[in-house]
Protein backbone atom coordinates (compact mmCIF):
# COMPACT_ATOMS: atom_id res chain seq x y z
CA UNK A 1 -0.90 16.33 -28.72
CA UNK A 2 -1.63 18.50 -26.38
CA UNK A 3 -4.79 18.91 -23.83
CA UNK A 4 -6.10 21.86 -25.58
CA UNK A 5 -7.41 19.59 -27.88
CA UNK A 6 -9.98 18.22 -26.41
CA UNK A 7 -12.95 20.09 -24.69
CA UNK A 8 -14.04 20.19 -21.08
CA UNK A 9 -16.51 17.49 -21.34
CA UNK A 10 -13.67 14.99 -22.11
CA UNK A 11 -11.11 15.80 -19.87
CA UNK A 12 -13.37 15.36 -16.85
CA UNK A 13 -14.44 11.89 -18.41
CA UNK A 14 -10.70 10.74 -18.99
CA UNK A 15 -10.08 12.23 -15.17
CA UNK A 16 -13.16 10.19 -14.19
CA UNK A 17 -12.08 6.80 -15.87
CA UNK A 18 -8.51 7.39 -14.05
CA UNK A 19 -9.99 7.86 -10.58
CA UNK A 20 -11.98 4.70 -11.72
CA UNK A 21 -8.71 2.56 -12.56
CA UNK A 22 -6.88 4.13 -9.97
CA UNK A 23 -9.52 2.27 -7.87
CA UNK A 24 -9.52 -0.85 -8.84
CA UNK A 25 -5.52 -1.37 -9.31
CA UNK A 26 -5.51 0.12 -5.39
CA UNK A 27 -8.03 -2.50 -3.98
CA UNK A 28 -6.40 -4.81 -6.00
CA UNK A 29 -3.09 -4.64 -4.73
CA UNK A 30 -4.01 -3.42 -1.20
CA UNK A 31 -5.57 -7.19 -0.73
CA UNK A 32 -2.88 -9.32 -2.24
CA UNK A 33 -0.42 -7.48 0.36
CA UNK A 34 -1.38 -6.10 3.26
CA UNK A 35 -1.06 -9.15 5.25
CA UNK A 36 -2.97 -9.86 8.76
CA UNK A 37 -1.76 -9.98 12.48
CA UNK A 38 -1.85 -14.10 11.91
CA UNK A 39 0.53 -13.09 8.21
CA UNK A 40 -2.00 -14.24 5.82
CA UNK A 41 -3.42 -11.85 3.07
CA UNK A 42 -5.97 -9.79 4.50
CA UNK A 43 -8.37 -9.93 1.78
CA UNK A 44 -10.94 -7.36 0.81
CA UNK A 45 -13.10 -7.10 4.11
CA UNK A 46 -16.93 -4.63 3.86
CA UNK A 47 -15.03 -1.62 4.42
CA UNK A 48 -13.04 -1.74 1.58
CA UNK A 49 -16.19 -2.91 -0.61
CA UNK A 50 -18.22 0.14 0.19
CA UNK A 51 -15.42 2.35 -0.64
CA UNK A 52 -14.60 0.80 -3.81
CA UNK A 53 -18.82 0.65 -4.62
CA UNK A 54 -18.42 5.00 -3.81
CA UNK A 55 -16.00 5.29 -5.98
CA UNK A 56 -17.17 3.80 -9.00
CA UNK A 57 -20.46 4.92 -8.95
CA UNK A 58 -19.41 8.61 -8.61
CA UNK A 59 -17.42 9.28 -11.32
CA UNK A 60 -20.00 7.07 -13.35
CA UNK A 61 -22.45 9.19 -11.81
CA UNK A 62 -20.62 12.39 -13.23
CA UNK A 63 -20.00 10.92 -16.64
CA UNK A 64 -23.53 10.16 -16.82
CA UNK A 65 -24.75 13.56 -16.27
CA UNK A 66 -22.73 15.51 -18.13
CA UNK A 67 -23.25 13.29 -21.29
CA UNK A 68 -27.11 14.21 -20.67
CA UNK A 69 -28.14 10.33 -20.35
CA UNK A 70 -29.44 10.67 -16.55
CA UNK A 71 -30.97 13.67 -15.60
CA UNK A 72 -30.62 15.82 -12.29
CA UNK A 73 -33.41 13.93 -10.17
CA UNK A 74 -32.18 10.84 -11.24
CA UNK A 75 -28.72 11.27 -9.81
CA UNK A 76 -29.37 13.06 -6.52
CA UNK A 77 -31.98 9.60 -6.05
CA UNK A 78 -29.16 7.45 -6.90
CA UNK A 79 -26.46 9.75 -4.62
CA UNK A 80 -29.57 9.80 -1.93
CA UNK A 81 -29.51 6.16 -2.00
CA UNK A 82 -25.79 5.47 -1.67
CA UNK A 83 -25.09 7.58 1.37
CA UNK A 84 -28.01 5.60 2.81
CA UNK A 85 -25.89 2.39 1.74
CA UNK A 86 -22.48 3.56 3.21
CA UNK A 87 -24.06 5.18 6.24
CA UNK A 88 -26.03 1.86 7.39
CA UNK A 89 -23.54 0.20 8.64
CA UNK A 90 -21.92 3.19 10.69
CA UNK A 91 -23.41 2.38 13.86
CA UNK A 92 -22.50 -1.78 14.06
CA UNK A 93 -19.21 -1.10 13.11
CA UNK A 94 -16.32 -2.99 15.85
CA UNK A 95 -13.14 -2.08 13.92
CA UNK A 96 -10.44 -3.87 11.94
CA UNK A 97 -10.12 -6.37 14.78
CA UNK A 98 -13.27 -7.94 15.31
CA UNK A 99 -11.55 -11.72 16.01
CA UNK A 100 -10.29 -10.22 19.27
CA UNK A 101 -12.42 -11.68 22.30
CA UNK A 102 -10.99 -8.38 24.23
CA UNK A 103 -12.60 -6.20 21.85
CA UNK A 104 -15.80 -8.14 21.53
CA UNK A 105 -18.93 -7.38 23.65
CA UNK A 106 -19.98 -9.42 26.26
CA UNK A 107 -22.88 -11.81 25.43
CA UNK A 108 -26.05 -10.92 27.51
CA UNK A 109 -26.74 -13.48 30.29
CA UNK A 110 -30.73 -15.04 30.20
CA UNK A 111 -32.10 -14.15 33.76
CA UNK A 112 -34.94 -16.05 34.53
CA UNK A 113 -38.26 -14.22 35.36
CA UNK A 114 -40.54 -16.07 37.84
């Protein structure tokens, strides 16, 4: 069996559903372990869940499309709305070590206004 068989429309929806495992088996193994500074499993932090949300709705995305069932508007709404979602939290973002008191920001001191 070779890929000739099939048409374009099929191998980009078998490449699709590998990125799509590909995904899964990656966050799933990447958070039983990579371990922490203190050696306990890391676990799957907000990072990792927006990247793992991007790249399932993608290649859904494309799968969608090209079978007809969502049309052009639809998915530049949908792609609209998910850099929104992945760029939101760009700004409040302290790093992988946000238990550090070094790395923390100071608290704001109340001054007193007569």
């Amino acid at each position: 069996m070779s890929i000739s068989c099939y048409n374009t429309k099929s191998v980009i929806e078998i490449i699709m559903g590998c990125i799509m495992l590909i995904v899964i088996v990656g966050v799933l193994v990447r958070s039983m372990y990579k371990k922490s500074s203190t050696g306990k499993p890391s676990g799957i932090g907000a990072r990792i869940i927006q990247f793992t949300c991007v790249t399932l709705i993608i290649p859904t995305l494309i799968i969608l499309g090209i079978e007809n069932i969502l049309k052009g508007e639809t998915i530049a709404t949908i792609i609209g709305g998910l850099i929104g979602y992945v760029l939101s939290g760009v700004g409040n973002y302290e790093g992988p070590d946000n238990n550090n008191p070094k790395s923390s920001k100071p608290k704001p001191v109340p001054t007193k206004i007569n």
